[in-house]
PDB file of N, CA and C in Angstrom:
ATOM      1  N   UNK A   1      -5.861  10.299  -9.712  1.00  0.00           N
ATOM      2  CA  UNK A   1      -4.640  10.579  -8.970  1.00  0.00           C
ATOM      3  C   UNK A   1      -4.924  10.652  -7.469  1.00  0.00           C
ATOM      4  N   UNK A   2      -6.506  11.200  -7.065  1.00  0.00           N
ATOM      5  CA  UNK A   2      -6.640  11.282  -5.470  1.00  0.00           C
ATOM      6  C   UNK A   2      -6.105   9.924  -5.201  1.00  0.00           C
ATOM      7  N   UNK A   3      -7.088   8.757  -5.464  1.00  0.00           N
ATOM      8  CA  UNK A   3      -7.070   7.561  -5.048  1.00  0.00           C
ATOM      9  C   UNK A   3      -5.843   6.603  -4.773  1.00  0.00           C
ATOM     10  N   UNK A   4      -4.573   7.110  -5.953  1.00  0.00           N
ATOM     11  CA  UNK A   4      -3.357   6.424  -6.341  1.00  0.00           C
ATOM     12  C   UNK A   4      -2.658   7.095  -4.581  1.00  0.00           C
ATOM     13  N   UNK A   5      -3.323   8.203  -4.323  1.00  0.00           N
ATOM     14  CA  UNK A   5      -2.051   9.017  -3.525  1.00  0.00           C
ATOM     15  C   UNK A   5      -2.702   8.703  -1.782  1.00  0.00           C
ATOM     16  N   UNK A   6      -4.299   8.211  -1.798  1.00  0.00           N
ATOM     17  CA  UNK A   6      -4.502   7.957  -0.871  1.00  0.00           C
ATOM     18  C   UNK A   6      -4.063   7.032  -0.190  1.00  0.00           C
ATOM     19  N   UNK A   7      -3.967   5.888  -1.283  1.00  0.00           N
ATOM     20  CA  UNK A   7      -3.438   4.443  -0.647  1.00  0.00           C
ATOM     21  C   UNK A   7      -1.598   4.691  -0.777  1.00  0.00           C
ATOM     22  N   UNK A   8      -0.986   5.534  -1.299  1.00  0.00           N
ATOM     23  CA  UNK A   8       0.272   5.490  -1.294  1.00  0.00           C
ATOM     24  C   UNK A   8       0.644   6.159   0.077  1.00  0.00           C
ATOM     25  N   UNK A   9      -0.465   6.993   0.931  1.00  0.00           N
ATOM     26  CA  UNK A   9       0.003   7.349   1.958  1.00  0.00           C
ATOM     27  C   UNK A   9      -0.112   6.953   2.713  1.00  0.00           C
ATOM     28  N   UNK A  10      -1.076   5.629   2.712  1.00  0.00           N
ATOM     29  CA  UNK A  10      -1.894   4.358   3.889  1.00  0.00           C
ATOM     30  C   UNK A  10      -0.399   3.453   3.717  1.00  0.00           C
ATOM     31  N   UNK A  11      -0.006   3.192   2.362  1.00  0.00           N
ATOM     32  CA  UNK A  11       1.481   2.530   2.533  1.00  0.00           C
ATOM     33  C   UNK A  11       2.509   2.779   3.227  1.00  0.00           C
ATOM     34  N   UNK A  12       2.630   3.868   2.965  1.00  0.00           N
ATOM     35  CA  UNK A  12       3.767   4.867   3.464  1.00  0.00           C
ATOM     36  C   UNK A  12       3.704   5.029   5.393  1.00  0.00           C
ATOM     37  N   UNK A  13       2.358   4.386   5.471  1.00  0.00           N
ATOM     38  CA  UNK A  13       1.780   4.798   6.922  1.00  0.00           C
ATOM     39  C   UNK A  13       2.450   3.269   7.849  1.00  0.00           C
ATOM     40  N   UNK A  14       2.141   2.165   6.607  1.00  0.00           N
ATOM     41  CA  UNK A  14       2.683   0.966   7.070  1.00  0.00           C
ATOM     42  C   UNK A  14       4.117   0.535   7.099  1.00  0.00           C
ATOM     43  N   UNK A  15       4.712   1.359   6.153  1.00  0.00           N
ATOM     44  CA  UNK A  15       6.239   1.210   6.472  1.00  0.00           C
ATOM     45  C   UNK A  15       6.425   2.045   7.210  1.00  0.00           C
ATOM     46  N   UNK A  16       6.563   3.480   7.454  1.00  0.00           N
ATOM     47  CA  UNK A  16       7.113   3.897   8.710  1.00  0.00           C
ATOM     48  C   UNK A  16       6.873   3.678  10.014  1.00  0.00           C
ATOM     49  N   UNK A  17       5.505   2.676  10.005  1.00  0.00           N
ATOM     50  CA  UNK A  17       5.119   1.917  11.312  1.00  0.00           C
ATOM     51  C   UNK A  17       6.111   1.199  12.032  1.00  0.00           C
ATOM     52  N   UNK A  18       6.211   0.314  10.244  1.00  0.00           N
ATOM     53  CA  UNK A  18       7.486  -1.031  10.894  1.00  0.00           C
ATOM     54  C   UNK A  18       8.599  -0.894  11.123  1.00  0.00           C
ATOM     55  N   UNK A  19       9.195  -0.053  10.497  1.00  0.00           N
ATOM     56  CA  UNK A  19      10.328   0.388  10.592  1.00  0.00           C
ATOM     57  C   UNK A  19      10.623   1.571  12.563  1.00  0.00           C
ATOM     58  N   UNK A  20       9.816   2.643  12.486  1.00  0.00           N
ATOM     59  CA  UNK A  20      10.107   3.029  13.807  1.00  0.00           C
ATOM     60  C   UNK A  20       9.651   1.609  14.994  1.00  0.00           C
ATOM     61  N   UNK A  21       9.063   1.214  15.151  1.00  0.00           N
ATOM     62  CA  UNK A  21       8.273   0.162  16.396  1.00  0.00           C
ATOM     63  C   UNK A  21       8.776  -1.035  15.953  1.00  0.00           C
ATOM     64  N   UNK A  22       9.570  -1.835  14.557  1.00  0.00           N
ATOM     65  CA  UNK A  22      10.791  -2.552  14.796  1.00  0.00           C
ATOM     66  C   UNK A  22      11.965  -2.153  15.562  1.00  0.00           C
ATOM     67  N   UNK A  23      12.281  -0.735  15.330  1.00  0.00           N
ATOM     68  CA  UNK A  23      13.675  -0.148  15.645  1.00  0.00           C
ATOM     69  C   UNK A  23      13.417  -0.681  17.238  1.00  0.00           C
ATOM     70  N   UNK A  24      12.709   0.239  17.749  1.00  0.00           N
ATOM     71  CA  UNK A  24      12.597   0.045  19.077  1.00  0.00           C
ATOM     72  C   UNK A  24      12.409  -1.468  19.677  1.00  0.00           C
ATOM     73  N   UNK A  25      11.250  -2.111  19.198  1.00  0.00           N
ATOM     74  CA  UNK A  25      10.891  -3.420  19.941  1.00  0.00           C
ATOM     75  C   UNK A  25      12.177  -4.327  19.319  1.00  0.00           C
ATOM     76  N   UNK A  26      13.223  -4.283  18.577  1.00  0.00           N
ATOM     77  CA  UNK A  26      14.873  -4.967  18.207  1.00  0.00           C
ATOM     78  C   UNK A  26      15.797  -4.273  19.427  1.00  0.00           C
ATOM     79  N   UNK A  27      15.251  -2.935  19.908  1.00  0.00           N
ATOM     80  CA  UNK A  27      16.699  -2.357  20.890  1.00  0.00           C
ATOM     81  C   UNK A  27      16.328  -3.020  21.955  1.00  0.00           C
ATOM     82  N   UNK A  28      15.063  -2.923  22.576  1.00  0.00           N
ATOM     83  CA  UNK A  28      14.220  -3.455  23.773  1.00  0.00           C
ATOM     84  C   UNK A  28      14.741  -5.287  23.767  1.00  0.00           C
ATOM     85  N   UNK A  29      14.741  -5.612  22.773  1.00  0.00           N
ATOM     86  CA  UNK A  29      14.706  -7.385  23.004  1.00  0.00           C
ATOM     87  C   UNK A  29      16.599  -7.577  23.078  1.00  0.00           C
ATOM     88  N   UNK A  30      17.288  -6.297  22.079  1.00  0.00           N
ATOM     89  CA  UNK A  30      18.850  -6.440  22.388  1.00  0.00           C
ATOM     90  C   UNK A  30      19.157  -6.409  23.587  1.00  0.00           C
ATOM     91  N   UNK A  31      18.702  -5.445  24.481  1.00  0.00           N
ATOM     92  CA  UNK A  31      19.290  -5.504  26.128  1.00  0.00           C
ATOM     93  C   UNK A  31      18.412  -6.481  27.117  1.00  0.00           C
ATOM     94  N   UNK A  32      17.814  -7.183  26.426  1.00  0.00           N
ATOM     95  CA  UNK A  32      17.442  -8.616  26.993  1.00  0.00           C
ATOM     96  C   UNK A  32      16.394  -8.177  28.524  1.00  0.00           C
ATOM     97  N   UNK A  33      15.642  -6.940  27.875  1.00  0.00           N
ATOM     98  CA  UNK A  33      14.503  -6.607  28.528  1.00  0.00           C
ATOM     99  C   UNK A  33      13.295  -7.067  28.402  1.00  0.00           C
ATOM    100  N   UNK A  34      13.087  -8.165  27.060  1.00  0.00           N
ATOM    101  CA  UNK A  34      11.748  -8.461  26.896  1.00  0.00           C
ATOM    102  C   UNK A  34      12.634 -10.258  26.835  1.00  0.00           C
ATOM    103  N   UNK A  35      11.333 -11.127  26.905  1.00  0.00           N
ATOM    104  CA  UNK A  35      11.696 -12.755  26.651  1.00  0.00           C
ATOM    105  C   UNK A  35      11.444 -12.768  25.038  1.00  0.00           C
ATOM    106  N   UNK A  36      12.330 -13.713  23.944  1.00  0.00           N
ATOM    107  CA  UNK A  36      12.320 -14.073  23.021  1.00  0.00           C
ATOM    108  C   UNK A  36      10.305 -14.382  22.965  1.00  0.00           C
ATOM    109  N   UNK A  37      10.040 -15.295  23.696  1.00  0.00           N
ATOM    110  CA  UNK A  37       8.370 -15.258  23.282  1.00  0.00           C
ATOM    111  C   UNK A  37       7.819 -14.007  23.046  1.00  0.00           C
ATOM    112  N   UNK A  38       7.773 -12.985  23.980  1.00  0.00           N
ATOM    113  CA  UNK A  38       7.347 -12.197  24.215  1.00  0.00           C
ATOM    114  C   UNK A  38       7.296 -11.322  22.816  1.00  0.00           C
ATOM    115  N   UNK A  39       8.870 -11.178  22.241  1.00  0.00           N
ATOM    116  CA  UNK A  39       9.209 -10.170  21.294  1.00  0.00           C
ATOM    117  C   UNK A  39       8.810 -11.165  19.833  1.00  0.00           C
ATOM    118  N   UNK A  40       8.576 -12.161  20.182  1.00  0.00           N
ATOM    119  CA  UNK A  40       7.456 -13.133  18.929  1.00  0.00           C
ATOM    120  C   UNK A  40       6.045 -12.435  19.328  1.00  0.00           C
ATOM    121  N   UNK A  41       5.897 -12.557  19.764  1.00  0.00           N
ATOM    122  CA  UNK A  41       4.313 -12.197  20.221  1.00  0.00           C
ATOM    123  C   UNK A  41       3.981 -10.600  19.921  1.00  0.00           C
ATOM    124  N   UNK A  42       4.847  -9.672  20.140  1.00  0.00           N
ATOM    125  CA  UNK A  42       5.101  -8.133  20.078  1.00  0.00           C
ATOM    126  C   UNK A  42       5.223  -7.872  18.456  1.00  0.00           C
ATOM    127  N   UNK A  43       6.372  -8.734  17.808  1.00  0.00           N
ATOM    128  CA  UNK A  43       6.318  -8.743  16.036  1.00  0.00           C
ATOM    129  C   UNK A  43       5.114  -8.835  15.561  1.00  0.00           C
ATOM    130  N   UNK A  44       4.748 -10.070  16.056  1.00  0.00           N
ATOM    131  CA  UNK A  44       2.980 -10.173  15.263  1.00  0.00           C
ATOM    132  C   UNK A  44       1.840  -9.066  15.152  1.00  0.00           C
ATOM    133  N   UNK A  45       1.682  -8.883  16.239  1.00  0.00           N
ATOM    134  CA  UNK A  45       1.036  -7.849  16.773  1.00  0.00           C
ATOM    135  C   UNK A  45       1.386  -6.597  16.367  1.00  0.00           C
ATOM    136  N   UNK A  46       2.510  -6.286  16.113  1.00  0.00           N
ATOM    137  CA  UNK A  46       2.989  -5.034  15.292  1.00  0.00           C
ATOM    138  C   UNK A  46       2.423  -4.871  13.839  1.00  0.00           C
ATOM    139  N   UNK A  47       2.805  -6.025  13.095  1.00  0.00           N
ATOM    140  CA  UNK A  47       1.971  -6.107  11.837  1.00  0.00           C
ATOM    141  C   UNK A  47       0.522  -5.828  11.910  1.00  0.00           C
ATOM    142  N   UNK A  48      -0.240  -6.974  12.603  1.00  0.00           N
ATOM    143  CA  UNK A  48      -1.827  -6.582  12.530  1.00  0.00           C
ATOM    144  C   UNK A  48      -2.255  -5.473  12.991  1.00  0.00           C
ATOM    145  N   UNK A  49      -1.560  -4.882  13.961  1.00  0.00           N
ATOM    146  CA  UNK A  49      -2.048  -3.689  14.399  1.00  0.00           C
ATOM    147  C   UNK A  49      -1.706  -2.184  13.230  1.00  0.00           C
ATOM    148  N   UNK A  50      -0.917  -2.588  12.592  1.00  0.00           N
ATOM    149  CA  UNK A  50      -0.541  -1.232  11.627  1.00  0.00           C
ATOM    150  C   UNK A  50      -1.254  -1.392  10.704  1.00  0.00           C
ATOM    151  N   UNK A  51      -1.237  -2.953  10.013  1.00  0.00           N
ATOM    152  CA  UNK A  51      -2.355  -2.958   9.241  1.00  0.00           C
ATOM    153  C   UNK A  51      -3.802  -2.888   9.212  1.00  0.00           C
ATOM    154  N   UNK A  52      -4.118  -2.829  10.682  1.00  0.00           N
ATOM    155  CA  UNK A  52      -5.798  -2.163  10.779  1.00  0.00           C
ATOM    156  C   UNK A  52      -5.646  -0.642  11.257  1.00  0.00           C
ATOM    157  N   UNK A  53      -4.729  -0.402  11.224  1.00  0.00           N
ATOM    158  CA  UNK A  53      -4.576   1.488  11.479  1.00  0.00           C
ATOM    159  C   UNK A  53      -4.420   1.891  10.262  1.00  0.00           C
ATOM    160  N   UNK A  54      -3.526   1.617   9.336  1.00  0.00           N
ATOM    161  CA  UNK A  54      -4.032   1.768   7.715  1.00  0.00           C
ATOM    162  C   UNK A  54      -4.975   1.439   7.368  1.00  0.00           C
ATOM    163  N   UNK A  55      -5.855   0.378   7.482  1.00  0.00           N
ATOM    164  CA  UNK A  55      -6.884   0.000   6.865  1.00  0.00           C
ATOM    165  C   UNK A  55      -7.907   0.985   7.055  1.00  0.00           C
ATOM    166  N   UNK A  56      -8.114   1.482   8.627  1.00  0.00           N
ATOM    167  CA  UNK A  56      -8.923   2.878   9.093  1.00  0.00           C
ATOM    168  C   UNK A  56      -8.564   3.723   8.384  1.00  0.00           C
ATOM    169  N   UNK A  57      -7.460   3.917   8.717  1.00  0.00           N
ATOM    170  CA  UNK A  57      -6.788   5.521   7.918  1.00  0.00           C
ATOM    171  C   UNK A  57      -6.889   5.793   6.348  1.00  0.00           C
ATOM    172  N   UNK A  58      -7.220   4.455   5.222  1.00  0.00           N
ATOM    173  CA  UNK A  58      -7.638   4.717   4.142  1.00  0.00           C
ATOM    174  C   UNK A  58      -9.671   4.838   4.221  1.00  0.00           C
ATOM    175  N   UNK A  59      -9.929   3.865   5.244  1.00  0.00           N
ATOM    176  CA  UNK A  59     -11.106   3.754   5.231  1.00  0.00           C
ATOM    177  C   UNK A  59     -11.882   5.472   5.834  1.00  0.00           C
ATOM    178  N   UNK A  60     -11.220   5.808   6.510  1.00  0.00           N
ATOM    179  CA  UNK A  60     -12.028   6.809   6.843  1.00  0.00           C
ATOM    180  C   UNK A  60     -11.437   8.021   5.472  1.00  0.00           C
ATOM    181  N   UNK A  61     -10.697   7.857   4.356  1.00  0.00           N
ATOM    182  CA  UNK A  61     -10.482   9.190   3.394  1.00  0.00           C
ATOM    183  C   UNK A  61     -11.316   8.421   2.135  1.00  0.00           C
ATOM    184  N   UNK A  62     -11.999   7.338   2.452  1.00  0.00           N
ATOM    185  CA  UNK A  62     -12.825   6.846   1.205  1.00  0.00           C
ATOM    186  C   UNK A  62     -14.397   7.402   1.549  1.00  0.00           C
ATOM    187  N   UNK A  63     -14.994   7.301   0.749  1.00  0.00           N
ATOM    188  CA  UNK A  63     -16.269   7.823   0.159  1.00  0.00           C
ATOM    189  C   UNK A  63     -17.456   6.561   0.827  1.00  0.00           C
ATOM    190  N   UNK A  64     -17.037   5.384  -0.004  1.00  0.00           N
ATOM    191  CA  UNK A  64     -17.550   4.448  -0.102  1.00  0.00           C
ATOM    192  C   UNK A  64     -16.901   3.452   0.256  1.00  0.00           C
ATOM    193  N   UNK A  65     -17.390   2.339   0.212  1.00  0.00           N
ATOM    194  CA  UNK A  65     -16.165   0.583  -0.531  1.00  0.00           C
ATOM    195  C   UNK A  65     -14.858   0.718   0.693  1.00  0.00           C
ATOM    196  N   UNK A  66     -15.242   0.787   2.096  1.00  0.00           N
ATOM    197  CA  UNK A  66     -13.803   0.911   2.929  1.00  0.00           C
ATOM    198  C   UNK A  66     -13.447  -0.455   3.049  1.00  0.00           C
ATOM    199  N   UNK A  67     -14.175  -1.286   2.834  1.00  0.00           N
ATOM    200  CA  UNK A  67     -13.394  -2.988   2.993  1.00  0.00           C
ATOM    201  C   UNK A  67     -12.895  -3.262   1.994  1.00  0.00           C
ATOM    202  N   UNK A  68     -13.503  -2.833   0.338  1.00  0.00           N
ATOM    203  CA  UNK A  68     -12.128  -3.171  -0.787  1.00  0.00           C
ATOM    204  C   UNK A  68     -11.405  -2.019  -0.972  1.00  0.00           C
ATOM    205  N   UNK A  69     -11.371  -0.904  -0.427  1.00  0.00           N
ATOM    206  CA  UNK A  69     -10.346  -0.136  -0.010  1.00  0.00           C
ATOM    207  C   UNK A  69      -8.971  -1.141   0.480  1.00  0.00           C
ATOM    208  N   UNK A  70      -9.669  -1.075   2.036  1.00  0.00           N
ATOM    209  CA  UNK A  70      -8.903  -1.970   2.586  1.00  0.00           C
ATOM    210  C   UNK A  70      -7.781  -3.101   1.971  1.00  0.00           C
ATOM    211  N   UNK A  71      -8.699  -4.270   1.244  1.00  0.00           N
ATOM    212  CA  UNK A  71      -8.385  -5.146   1.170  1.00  0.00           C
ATOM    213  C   UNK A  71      -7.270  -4.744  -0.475  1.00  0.00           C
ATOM    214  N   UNK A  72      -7.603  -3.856  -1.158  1.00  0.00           N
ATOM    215  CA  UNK A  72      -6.748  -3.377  -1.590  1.00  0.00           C
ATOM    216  C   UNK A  72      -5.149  -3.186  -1.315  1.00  0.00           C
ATOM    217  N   UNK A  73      -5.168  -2.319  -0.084  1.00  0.00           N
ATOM    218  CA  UNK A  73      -4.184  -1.840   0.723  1.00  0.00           C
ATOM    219  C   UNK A  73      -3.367  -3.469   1.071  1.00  0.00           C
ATOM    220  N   UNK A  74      -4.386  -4.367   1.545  1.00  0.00           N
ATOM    221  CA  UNK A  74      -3.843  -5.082   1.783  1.00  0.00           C
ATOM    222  C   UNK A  74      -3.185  -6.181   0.916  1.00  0.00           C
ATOM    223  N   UNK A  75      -3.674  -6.080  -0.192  1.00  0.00           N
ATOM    224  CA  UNK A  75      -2.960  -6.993  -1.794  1.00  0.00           C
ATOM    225  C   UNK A  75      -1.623  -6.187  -1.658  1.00  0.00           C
ATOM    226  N   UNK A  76      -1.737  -4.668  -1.502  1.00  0.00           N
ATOM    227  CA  UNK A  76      -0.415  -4.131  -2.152  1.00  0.00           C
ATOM    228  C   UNK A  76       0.926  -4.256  -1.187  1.00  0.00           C
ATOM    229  N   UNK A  77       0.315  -4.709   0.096  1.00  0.00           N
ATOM    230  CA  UNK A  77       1.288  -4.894   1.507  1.00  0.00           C
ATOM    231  C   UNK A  77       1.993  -6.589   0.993  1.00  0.00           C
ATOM    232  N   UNK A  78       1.121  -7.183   0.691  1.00  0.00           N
ATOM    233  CA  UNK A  78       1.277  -8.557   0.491  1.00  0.00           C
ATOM    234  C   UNK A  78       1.990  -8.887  -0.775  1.00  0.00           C
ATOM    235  N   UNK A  79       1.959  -8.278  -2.024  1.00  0.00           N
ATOM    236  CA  UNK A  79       2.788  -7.999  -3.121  1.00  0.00           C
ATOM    237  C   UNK A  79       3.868  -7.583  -3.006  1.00  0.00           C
ATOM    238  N   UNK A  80       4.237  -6.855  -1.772  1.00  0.00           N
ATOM    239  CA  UNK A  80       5.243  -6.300  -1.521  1.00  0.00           C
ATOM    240  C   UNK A  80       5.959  -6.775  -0.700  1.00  0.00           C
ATOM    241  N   UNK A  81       5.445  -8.073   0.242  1.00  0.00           N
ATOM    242  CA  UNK A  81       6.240  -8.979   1.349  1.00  0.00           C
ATOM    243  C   UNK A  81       6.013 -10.317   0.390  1.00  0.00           C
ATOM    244  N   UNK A  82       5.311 -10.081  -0.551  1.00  0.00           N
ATOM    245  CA  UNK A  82       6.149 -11.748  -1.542  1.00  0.00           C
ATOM    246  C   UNK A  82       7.696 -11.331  -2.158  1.00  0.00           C
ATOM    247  N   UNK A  83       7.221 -10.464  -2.738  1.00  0.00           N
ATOM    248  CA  UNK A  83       8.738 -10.036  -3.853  1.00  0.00           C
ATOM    249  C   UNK A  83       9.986 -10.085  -2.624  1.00  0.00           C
ATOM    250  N   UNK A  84       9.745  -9.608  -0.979  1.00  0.00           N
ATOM    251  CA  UNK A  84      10.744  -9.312  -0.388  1.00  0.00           C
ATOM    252  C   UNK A  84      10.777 -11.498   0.072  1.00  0.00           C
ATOM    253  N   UNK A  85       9.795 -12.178   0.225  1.00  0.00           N
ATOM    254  CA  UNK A  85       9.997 -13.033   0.599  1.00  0.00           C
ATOM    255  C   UNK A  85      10.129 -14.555  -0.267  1.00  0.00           C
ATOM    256  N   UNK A  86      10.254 -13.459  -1.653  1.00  0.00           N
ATOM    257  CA  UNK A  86      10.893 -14.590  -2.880  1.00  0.00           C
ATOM    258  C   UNK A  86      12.450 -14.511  -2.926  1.00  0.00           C
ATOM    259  N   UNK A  87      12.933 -13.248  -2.583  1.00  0.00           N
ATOM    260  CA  UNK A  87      14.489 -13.015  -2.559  1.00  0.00           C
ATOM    261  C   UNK A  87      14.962 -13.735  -1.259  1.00  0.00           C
ATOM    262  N   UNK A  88      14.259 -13.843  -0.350  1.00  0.00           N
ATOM    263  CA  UNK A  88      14.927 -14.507   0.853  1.00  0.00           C
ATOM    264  C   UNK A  88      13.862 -15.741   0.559  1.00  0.00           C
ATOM    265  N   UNK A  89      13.488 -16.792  -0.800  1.00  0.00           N
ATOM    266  CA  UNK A  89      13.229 -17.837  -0.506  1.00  0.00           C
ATOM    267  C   UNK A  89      12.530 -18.484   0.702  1.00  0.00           C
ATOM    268  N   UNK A  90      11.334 -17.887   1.579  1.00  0.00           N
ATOM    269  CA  UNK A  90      10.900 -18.068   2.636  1.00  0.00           C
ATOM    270  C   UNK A  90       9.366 -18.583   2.683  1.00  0.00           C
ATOM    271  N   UNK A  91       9.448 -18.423   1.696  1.00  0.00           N
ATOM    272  CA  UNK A  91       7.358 -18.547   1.440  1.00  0.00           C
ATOM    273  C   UNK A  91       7.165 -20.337   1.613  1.00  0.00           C
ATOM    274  N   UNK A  92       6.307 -20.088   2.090  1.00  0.00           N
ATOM    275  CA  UNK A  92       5.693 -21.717   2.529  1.00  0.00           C
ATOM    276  C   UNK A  92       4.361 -21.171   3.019  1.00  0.00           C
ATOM    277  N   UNK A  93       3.494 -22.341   3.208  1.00  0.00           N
ATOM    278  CA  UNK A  93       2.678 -22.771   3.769  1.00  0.00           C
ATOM    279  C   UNK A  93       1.446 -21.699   4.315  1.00  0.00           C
ATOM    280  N   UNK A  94       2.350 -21.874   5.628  1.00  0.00           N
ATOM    281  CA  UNK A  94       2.438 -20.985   6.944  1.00  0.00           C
ATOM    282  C   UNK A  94       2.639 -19.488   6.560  1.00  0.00           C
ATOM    283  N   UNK A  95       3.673 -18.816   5.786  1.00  0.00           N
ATOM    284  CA  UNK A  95       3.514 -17.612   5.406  1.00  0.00           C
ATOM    285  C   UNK A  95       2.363 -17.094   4.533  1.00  0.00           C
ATOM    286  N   UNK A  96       1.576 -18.083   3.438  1.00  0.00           N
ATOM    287  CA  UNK A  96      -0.005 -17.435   2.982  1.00  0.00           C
ATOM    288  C   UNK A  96      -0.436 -17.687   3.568  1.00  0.00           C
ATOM    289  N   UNK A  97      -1.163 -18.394   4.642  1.00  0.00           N
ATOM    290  CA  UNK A  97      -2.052 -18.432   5.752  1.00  0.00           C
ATOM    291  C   UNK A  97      -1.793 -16.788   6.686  1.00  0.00           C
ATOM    292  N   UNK A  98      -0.359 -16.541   7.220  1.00  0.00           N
ATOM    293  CA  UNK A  98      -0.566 -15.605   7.708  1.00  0.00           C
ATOM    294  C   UNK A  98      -0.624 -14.237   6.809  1.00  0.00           C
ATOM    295  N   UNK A  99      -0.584 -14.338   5.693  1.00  0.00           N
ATOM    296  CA  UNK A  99      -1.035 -13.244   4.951  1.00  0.00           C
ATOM    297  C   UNK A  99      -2.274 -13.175   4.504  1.00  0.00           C
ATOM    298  N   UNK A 100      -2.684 -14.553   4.535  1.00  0.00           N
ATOM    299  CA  UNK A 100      -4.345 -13.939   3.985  1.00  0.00           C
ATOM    300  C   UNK A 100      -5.048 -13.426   5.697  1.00  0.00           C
ATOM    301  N   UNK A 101      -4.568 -13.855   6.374  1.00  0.00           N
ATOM    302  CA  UNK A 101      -4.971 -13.112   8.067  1.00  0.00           C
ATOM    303  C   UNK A 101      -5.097 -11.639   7.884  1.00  0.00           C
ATOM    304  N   UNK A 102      -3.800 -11.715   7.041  1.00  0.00           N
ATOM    305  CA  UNK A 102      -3.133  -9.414   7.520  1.00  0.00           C
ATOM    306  C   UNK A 102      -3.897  -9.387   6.256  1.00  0.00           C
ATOM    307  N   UNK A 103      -4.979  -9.478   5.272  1.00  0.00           N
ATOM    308  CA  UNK A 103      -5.751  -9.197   4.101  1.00  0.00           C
ATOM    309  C   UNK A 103      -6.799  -9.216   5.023  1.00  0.00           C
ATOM    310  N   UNK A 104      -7.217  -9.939   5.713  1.00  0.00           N
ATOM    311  CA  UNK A 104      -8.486 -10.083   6.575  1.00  0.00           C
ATOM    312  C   UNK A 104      -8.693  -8.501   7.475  1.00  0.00           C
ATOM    313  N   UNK A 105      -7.667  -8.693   8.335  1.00  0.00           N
ATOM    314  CA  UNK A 105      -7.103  -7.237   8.944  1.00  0.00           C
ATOM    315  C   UNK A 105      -7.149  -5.866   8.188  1.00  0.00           C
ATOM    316  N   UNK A 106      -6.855  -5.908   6.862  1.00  0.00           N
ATOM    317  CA  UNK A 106      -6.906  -4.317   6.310  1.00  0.00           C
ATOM    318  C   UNK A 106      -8.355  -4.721   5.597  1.00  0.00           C
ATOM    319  N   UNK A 107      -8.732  -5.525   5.894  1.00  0.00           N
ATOM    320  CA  UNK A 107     -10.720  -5.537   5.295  1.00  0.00           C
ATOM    321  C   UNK A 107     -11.369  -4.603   6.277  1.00  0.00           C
ATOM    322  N   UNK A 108     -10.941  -5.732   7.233  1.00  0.00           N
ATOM    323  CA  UNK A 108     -11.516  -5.198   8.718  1.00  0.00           C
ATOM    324  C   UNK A 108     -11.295  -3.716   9.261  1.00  0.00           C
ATOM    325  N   UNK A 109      -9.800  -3.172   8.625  1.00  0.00           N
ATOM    326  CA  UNK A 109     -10.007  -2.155   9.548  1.00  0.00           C
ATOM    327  C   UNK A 109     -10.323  -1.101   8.130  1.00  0.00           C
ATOM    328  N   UNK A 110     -10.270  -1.289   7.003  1.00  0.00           N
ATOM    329  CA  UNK A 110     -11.706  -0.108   6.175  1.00  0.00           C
ATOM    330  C   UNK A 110     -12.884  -0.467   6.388  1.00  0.00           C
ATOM    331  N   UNK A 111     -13.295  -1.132   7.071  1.00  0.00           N
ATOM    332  CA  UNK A 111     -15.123  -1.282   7.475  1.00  0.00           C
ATOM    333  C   UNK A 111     -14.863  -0.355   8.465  1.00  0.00           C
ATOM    334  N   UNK A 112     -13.749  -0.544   9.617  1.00  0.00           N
ATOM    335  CA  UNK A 112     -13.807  -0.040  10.645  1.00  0.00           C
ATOM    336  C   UNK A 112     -13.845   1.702  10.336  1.00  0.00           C
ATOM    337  N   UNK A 113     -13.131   1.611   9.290  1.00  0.00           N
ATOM    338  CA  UNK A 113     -12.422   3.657   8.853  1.00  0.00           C
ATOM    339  C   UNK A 113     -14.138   4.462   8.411  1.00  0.00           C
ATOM    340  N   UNK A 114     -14.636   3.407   7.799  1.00  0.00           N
ATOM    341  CA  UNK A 114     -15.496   4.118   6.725  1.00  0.00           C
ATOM    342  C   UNK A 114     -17.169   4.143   7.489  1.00  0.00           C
ATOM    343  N   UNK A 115     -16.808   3.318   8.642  1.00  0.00           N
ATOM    344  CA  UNK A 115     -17.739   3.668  10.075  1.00  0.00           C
ATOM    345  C   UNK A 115     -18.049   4.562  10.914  1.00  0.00           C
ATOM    346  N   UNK A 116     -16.383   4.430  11.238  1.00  0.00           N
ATOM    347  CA  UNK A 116     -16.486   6.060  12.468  1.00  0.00           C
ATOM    348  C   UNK A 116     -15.981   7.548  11.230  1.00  0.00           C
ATOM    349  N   UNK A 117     -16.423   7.178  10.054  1.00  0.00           N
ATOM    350  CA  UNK A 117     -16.192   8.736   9.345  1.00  0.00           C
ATOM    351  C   UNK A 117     -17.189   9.332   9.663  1.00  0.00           C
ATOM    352  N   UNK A 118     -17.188  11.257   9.723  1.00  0.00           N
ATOM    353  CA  UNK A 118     -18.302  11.687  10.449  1.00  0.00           C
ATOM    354  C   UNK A 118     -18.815  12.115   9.512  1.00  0.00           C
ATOM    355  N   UNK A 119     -20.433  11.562   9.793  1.00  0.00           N
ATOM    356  CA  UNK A 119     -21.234  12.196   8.282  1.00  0.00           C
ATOM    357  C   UNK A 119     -21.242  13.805   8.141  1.00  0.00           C
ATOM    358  N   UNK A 120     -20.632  14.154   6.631  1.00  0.00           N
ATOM    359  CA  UNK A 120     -21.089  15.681   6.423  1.00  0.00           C
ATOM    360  C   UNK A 120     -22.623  16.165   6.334  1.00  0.00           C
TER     361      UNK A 120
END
């Protein structure tokens, strides 16, 4: 049950990411304060960056194994943006390429978690 609740809170860490820092970076691009590139460039970057702050944030409450931690975290992010991106019919190509990227990213950032944990 630890393990089920660790990664459910590394999830939980990645949706309330996207959701507050969408809200904002959607109000910011509505009053036509940022350029359409820009707020392409800001989306992306929102993803990879939450997903290597989860990837830390499980990696540093693991023991051991912070990259299939990680990469864990990151199957269950990606299971969870197919099912949303089979209902909106969107998957191609280009969308598993950039998901096996954000799998790369929550590898990367449980190597990174299970690094700077401080030895007891």
């Amino acid at each position: 049950m630890k393990k089920i609740n660790k990664f459910i809170i590394s999830f939980g860490s990645i949706i309330i990411s996207f959701i507050v820092i969408s809200l904002l970076l959607s109000t910011i691009y509505y009053f036509d304060l940022i350029s359409t590139n820009t707020y392409q460039i800001f989306k992306i970057s929102l993803v990879v960056l939450s997903l290597i702050f989860s990837g830390i944030l499980i990696g540093t409450k693991s023991n051991s194994r912070g990259m299939r931690n990680g990469i864990i975290l990151g199957l269950l992010f990606i299971c969870f943006s197919i099912i949303i991106g089979l209902s909106t019919k969107s998957i191609s190509l280009h969308f598993m390429i950039y998901h096996l990227i954000l799998l790369i990213c929550t590898g990367l950032g449980g190597t990174i978690g299970i690094q700077t944990k401080k030895k007891s």
